[in-house]
Protein backbone atom coordinates (compact mmCIF):
# COMPACT_ATOMS: atom_id res chain seq x y z
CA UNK A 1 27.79 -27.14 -29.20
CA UNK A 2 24.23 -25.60 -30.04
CA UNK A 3 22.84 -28.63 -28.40
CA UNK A 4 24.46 -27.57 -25.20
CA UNK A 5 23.51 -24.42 -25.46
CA UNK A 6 19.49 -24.89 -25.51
CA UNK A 7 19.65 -27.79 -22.95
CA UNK A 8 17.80 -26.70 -19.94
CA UNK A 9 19.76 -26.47 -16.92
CA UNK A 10 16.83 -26.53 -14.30
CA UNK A 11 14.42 -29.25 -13.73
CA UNK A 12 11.77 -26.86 -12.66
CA UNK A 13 12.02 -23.00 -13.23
CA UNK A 14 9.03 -23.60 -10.25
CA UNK A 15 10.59 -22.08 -6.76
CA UNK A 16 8.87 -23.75 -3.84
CA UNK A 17 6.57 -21.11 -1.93
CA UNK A 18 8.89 -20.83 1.09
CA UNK A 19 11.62 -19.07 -1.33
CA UNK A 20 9.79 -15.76 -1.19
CA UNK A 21 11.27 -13.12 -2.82
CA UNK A 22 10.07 -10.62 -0.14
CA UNK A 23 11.89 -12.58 2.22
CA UNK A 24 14.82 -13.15 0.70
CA UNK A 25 15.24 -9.42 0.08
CA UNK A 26 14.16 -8.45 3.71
CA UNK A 27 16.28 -10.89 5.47
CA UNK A 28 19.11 -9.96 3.24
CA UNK A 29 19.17 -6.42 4.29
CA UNK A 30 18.78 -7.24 7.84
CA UNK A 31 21.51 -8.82 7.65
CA UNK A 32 23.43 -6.83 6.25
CA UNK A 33 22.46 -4.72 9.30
CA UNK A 34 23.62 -7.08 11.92
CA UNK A 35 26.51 -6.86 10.11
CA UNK A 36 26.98 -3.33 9.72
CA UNK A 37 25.85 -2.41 13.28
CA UNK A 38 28.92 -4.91 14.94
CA UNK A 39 31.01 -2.81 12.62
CA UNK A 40 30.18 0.24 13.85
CA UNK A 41 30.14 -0.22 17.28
CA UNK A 42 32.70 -3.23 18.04
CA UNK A 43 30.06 -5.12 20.31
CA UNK A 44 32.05 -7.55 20.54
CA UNK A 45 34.18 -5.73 23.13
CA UNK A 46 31.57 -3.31 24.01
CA UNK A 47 28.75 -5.52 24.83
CA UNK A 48 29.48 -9.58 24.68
CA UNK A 49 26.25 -10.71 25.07
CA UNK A 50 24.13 -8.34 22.70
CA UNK A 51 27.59 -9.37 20.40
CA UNK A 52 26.03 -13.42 21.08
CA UNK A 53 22.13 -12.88 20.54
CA UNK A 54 22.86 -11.57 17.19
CA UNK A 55 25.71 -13.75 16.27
CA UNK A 56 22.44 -16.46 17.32
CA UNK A 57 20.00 -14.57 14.73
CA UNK A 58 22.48 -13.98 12.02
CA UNK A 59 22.78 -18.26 12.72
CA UNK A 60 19.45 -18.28 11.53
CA UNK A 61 19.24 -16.03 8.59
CA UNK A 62 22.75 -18.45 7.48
CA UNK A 63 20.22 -21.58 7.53
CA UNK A 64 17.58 -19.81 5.88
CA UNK A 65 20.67 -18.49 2.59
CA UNK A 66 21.94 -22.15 2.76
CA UNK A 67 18.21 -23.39 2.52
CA UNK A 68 17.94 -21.30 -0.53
CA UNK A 69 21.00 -22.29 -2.19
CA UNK A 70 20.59 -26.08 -1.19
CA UNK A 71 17.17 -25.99 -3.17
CA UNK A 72 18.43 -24.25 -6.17
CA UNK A 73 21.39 -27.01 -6.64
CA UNK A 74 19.20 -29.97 -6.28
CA UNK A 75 17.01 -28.60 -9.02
CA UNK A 76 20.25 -27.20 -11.42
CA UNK A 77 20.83 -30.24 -14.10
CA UNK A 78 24.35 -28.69 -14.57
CA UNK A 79 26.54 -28.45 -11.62
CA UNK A 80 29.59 -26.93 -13.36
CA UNK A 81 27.46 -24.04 -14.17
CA UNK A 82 25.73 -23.96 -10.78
CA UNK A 83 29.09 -23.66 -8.56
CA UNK A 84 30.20 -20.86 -11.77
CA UNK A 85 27.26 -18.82 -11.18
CA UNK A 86 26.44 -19.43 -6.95
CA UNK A 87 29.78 -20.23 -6.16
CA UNK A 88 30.29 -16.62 -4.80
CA UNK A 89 27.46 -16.34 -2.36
CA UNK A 90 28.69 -19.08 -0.94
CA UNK A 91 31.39 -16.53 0.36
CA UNK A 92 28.69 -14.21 1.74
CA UNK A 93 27.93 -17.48 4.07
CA UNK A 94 30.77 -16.33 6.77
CA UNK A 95 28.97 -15.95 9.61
CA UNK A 96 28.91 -13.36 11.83
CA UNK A 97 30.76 -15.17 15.48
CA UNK A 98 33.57 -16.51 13.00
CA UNK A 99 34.85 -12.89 12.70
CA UNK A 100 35.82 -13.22 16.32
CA UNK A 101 38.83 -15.35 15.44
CA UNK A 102 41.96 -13.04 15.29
CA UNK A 103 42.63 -12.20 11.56
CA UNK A 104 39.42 -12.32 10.25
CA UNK A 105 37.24 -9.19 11.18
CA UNK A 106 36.94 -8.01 7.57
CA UNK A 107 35.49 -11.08 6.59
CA UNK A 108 31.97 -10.23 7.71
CA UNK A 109 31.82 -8.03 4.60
CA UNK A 110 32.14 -10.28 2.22
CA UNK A 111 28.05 -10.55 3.10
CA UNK A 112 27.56 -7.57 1.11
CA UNK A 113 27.72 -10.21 -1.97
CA UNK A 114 24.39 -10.64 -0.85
CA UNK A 115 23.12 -8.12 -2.29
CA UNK A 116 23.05 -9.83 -5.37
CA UNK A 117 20.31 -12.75 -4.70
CA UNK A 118 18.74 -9.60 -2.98
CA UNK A 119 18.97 -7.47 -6.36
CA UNK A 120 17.49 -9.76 -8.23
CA UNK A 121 14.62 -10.92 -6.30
CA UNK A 122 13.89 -7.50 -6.87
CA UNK A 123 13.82 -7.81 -10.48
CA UNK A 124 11.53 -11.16 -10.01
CA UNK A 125 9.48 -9.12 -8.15
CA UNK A 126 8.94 -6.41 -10.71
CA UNK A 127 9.17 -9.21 -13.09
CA UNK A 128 11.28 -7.48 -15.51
CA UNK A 129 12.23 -10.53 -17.58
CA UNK A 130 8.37 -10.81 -18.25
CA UNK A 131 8.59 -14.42 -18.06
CA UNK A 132 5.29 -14.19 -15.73
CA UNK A 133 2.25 -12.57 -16.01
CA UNK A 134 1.50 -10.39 -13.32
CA UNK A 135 -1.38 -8.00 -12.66
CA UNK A 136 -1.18 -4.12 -11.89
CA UNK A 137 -2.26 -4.84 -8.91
CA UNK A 138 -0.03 -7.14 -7.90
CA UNK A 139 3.07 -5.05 -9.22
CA UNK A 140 1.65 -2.12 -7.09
CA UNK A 141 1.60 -4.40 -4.20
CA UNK A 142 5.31 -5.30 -5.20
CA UNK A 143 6.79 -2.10 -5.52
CA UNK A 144 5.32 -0.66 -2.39
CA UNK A 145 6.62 -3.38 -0.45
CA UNK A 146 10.18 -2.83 -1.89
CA UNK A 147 9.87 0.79 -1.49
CA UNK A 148 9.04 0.09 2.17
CA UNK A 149 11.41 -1.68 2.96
CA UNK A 150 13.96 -0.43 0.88
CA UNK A 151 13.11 3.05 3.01
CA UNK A 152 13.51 1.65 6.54
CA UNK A 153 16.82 -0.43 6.02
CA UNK A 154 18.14 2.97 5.03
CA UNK A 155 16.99 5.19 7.44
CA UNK A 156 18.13 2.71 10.07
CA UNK A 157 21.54 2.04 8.38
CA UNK A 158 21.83 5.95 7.91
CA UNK A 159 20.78 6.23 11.79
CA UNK A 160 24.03 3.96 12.36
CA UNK A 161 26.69 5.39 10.75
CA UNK A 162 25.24 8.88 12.00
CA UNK A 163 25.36 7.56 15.79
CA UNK A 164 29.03 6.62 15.45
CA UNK A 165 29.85 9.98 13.77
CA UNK A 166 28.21 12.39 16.72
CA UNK A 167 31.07 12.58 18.19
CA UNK A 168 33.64 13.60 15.31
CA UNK A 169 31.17 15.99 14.17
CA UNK A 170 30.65 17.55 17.48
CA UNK A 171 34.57 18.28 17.51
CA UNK A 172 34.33 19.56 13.95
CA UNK A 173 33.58 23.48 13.89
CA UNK A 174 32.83 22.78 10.12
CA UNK A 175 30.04 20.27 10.94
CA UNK A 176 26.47 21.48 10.97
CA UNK A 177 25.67 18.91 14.14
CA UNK A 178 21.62 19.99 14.09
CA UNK A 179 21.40 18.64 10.48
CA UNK A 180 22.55 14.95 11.80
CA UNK A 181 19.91 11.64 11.70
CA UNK A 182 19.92 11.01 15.48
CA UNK A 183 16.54 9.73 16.12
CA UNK A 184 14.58 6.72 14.55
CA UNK A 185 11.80 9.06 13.50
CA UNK A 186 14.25 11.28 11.90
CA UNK A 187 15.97 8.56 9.99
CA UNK A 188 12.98 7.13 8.69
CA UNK A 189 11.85 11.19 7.57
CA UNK A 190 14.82 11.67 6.19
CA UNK A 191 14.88 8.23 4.41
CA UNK A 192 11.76 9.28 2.79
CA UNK A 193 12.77 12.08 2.08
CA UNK A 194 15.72 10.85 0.39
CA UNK A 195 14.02 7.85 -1.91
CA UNK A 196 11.48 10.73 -3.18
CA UNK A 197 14.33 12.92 -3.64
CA UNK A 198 12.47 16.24 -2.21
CA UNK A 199 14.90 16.69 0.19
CA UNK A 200 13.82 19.37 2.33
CA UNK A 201 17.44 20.30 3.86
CA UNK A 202 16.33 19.84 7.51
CA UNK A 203 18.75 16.63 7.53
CA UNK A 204 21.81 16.18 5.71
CA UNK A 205 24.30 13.14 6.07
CA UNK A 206 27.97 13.68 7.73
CA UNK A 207 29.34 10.27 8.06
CA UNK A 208 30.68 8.58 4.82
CA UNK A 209 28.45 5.83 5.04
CA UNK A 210 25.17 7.45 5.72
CA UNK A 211 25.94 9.42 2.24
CA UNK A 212 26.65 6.05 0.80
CA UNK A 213 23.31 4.91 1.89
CA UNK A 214 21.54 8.54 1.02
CA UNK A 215 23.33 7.72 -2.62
CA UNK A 216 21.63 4.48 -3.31
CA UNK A 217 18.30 5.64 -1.82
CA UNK A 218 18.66 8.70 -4.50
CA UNK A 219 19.47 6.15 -7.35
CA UNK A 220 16.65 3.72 -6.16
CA UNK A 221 13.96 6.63 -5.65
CA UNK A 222 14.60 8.17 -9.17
CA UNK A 223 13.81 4.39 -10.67
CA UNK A 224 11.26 2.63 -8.04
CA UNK A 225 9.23 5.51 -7.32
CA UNK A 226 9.01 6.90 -10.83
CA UNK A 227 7.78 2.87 -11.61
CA UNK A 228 5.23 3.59 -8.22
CA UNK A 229 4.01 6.73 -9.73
CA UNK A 230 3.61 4.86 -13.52
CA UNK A 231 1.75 1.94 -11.97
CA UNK A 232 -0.25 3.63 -9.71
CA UNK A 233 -1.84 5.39 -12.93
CA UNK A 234 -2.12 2.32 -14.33
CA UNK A 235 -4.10 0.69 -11.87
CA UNK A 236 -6.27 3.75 -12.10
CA UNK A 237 -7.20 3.71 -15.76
CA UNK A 238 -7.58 -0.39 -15.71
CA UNK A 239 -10.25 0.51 -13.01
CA UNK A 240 -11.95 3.33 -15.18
CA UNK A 241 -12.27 1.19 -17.87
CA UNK A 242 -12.77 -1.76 -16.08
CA UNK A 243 -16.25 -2.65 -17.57
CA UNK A 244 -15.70 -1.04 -21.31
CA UNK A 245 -17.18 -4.21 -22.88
CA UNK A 246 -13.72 -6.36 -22.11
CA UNK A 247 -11.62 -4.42 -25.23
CA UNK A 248 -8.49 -3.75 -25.61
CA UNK A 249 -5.61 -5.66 -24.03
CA UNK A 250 -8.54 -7.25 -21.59
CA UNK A 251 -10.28 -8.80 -24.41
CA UNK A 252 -7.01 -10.12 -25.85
CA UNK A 253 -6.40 -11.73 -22.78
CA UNK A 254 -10.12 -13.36 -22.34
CA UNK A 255 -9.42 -14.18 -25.44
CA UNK A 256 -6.19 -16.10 -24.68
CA UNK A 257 -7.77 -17.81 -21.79
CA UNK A 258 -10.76 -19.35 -23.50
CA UNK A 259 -8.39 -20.40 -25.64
CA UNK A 260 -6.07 -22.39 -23.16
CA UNK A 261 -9.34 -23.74 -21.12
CA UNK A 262 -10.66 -24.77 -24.57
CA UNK A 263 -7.24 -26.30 -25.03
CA UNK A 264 -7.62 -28.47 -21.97
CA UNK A 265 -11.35 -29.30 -22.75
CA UNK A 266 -9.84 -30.95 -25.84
CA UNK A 267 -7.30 -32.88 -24.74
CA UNK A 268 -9.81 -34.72 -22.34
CA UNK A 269 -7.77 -32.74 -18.85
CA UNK A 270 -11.68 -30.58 -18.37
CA UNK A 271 -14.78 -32.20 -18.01
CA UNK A 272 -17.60 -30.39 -19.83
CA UNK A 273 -18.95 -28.67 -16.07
CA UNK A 274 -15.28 -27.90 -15.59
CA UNK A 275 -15.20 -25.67 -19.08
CA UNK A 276 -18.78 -24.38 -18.59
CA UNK A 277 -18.03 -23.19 -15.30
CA UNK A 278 -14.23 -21.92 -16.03
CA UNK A 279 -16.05 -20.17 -18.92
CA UNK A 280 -18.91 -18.56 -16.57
CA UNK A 281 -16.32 -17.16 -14.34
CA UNK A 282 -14.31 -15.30 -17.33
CA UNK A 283 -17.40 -13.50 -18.19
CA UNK A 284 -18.32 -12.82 -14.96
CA UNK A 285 -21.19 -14.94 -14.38
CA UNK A 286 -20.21 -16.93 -11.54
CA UNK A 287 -17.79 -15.68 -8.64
CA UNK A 288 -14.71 -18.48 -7.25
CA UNK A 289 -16.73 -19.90 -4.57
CA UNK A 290 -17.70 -23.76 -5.19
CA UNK A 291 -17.10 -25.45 -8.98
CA UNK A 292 -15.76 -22.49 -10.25
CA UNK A 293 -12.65 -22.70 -8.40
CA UNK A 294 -11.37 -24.96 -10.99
CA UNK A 295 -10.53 -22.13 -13.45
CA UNK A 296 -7.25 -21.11 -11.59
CA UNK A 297 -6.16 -24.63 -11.65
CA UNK A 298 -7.48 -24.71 -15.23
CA UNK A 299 -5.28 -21.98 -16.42
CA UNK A 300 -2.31 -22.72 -14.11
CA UNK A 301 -2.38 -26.76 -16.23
CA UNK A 302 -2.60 -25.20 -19.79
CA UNK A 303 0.33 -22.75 -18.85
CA UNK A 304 2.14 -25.50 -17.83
CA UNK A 305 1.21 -27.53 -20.70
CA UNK A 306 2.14 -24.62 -22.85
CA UNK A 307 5.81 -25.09 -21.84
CA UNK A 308 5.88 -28.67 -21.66
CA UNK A 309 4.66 -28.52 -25.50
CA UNK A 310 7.52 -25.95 -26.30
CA UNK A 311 10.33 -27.53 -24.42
CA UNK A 312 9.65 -31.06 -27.06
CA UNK A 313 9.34 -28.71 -30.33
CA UNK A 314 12.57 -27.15 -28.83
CA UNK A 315 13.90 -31.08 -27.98
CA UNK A 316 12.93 -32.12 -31.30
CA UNK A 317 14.25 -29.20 -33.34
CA UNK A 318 17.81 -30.01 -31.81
CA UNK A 319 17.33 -33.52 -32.59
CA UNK A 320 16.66 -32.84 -36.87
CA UNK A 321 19.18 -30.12 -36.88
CA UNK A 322 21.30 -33.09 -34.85
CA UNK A 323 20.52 -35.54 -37.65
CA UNK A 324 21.10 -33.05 -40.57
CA UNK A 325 24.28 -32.00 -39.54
CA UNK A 326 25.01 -36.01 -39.50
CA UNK A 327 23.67 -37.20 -43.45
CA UNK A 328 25.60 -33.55 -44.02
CA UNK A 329 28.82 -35.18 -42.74
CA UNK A 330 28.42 -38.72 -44.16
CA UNK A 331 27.78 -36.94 -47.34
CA UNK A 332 31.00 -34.94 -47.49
CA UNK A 333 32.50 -38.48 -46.57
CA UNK A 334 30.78 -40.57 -49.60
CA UNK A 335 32.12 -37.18 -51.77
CA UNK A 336 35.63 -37.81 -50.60
């Protein structure tokens, strides 16, 4: 059983570069828009052929989800467990002109599942398993991107549900109609608003679902921007101290390079220009044009080696504890 357990169920943990986690979030959340917006204003009655050009788009963003999922199967060693764990969003793969058949206009919800793969390519992208290494800058890079985008799905999605709801509140004595989103300049303002949670009162919410969306933005902004505001600092002091003699954690981690190019040099996979250059460039000494681009490749190999090396002491662990168990057995049988 504890052989099972520790088997690896992916070839490669490796995602090819046209899996982008940006992508897969934006695309997600548009469309969930497309989605959302023939909701709201039943274009299939309303307007037919804007109802077709985005039943043709939301085509496309299908290919791209099946793409994704088609990839991660080939590489999953364990199909039982692939089909346990994916076999949802395959759901969220209804497209968008197959709610036209009588019976089956709820089902275009069932693409809010996902939100899942979209969820946690924002975790990837935060890298909050710390399985990667990833610089400050980079994260900062990350989590304004998310923060971006995360700010303009909602203002439009807010805008939506507010343009269907005009006309209830208008009728409404109790609604405060000047308060509504009803431009895209004001959605976006009060999306911004919203994820920083200032909230200046100038725009408040009516419809159900635009205080759905203003509640997520509120629980994203108190986490993403917080992590915007921590990072940011970060970045700041890493460039203060940029040149303080290489202490710290950014001596640790020269450290821990020379040691994996060193590695390499040893086992014969760096020639001895390959390690002196690779070795200029981590003091500084010569920039990444020319020989020295080898270092990135350099480090990228011994990483890779790294896990290659762990997944055998891992292989061969579970292969004495295997044979252990075994004499343990045939020893209780000589005893009997």
């Amino acid at each position: 059983m504890g052989e099972e357990e520790e088997r690896p169920r992916y070839t490669t943990l490796e995602r090819p570069r046209w899996v982008n986690d940006i992508a897969m979030l934006s695309l997600t959340l548009v469309s969930l828009t497309i989605i959302v917006y023939d909701t709201e204003t039943s274009l299939l009655s309303t307007n037919p052929e804007r109802w077709k050009l985005l039943s043709f788009i939301d085509l496309l963003l299908i290919a791209y989800f099946v793409a994704d999922l088609a990839e991660d199967h080939t590489r999953c060693l364990d199909r039982t467990y692939w089909w346990r764990r994916n076999g949802i969003l395959v759901l969220a793969l209804f497209p968008l002109f197959a709610t036209a058949i009588p019976g089956f206009g709820w089902a275009g919800m069932l693409r809010f599942i996902r939100l899942v793969p979209g969820f946690m390519a924002i975790m990837r992208l935060l890298n909050v398993s710390g399985d990667e290494e990833i610089s400050v800058q980079r994260q900062v890079q990350h989590l304004f991107t998310i923060v971006f985008i995360l700010i303009i799905s909602g203002g439009v999605l807010a805008l939506m549900f507010e343009t269907q709801y005009t006309e209830e509140c208008t009728a409404d004595p109790r609604c405060a109609e000047g308060q509504m989103v009803e431009t895209v300049e004001d959605a976006i303002w009060w999306s911004i608003e919203t994820a920083t949670t200032v909230g200046y009162g100038e725009f408040a919410p009516k419809s159900i679902g635009a205080r759905a969306v203003a509640t997520v933005l509120l629980f994203v902004g108190i986490g993403l921007v917080a992590t915007l505001a921590a990072s940011l600092s970060q970045l700041f002091y890493s460039a203060a101290h940029r040149n303080d003699g290489n202490g710290g954690r950014g001596g640790e981690r020269l450290l821990g390079q020379l040691e994996m190019v060193t590695e390499l040099r040893d086992k014969g996979m760096l020639t001895n220009d390959e390690f002196d250059s690779a070795k200029r460039m981590l003091f500084g000494t010569e920039t990444s044009d020319g020989p020295g681009d080898s270092l990135p490749r350099a480090l990228a190999r011994a990483k890779e080696i790294r896990g290659q090396d762990r997944s055998q002491h891992r292989s061969r662990a579970l292969q004495a504890r295997k044979a252990l168990e075994d004499v343990a057995s045939d020893s209780d049988s000589d005893s009997e």
